[in-house]
Protein backbone atom coordinates (compact mmCIF):
# COMPACT_ATOMS: atom_id res chain seq x y z
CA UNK A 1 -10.53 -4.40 31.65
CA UNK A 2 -14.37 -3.32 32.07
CA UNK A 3 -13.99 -2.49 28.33
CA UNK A 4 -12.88 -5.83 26.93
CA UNK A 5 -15.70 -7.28 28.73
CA UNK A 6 -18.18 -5.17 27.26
CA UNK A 7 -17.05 -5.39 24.14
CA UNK A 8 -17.23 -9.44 24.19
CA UNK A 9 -20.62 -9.28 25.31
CA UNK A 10 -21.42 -7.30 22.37
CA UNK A 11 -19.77 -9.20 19.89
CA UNK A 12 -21.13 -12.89 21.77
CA UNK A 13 -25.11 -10.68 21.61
CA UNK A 14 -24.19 -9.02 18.41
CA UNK A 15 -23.85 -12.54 16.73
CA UNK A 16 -26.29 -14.49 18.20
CA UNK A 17 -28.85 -12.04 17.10
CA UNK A 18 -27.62 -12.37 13.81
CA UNK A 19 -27.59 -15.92 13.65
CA UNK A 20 -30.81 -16.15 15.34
CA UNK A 21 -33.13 -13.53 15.06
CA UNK A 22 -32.36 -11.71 11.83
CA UNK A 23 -30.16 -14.39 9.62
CA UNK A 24 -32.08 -12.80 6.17
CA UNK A 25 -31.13 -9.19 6.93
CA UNK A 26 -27.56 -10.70 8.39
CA UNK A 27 -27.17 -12.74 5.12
CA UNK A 28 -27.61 -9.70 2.64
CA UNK A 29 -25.47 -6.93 4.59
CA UNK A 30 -22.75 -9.84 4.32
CA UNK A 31 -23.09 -10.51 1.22
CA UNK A 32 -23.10 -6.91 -0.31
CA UNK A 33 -20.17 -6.49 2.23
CA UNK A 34 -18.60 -9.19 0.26
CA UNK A 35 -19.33 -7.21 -3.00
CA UNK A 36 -17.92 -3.97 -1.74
CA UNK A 37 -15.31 -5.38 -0.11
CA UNK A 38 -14.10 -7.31 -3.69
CA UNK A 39 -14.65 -3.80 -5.57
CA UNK A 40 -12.39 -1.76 -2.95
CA UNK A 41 -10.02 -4.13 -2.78
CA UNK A 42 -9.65 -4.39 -6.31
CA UNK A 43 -9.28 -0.48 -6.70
CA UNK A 44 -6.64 -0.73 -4.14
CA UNK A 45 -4.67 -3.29 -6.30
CA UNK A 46 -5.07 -1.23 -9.54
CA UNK A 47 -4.14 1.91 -7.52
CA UNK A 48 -1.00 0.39 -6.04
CA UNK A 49 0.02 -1.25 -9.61
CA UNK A 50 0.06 2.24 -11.13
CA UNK A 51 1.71 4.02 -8.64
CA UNK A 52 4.63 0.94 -8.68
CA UNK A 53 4.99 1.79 -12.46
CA UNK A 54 5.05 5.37 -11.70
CA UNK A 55 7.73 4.48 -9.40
CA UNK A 56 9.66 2.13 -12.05
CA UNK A 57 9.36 4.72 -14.73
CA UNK A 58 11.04 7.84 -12.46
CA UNK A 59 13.40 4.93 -11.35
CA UNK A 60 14.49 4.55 -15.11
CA UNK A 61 14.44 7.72 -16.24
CA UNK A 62 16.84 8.59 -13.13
CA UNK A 63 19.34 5.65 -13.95
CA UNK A 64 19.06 7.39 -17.32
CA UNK A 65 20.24 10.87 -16.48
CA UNK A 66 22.80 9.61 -14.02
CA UNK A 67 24.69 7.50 -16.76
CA UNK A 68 23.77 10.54 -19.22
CA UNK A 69 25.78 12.92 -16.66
CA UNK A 70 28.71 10.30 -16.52
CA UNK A 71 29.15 10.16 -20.19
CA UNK A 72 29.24 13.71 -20.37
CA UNK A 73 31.80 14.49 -17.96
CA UNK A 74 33.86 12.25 -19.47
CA UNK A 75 37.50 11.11 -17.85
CA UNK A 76 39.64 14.61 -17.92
CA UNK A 77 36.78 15.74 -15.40
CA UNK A 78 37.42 13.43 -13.19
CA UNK A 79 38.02 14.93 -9.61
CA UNK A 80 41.53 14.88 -8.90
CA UNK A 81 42.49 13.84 -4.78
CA UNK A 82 43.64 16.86 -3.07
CA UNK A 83 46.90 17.46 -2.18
CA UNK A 84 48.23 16.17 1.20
CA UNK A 85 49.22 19.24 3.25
CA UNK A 86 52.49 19.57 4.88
């Protein structure tokens, strides 16, 4: 309880000296956040797009040698049901 208290005192203090007192220094760290922000997130998205065609690829390739396996068997291989025991 003590906890959330002091930590909306510090955010209500943190901003108004922000606003108030140091708005130039508050401006730039927000707006190179901004910039950093734009260039992680955007290495995120091009990381996540290659790993999803990673993903597709072994996907495909998988489907491939699956169907590969059932042509190859063929229908004489076929498992036969077992016998029902008497």
């Amino acid at each position: 309880m003590w906890a959330l208290i002091g930590g909306i005192i510090a955010v209500v203090l943190g901003v108004l000296l922000a606003a108030l007192r140091w708005w130039q220094a508050t401006k730039y760290v927000i707006t190179g956040g901004i910039v950093i922000l734009l260039v992680l997130g955007g290495l995120v998205a091009v990381a996540s797009g290659i790993s999803d065609i990673k993903d597709r690829l072994a996907e495909k390739k998988e489907k491939e040698q699956e169907k590969e396996k059932e042509s190859a068997q063929g229908p004489e291989s076929a498992e036969k049901p077992a016998a029902p025991k008497e």
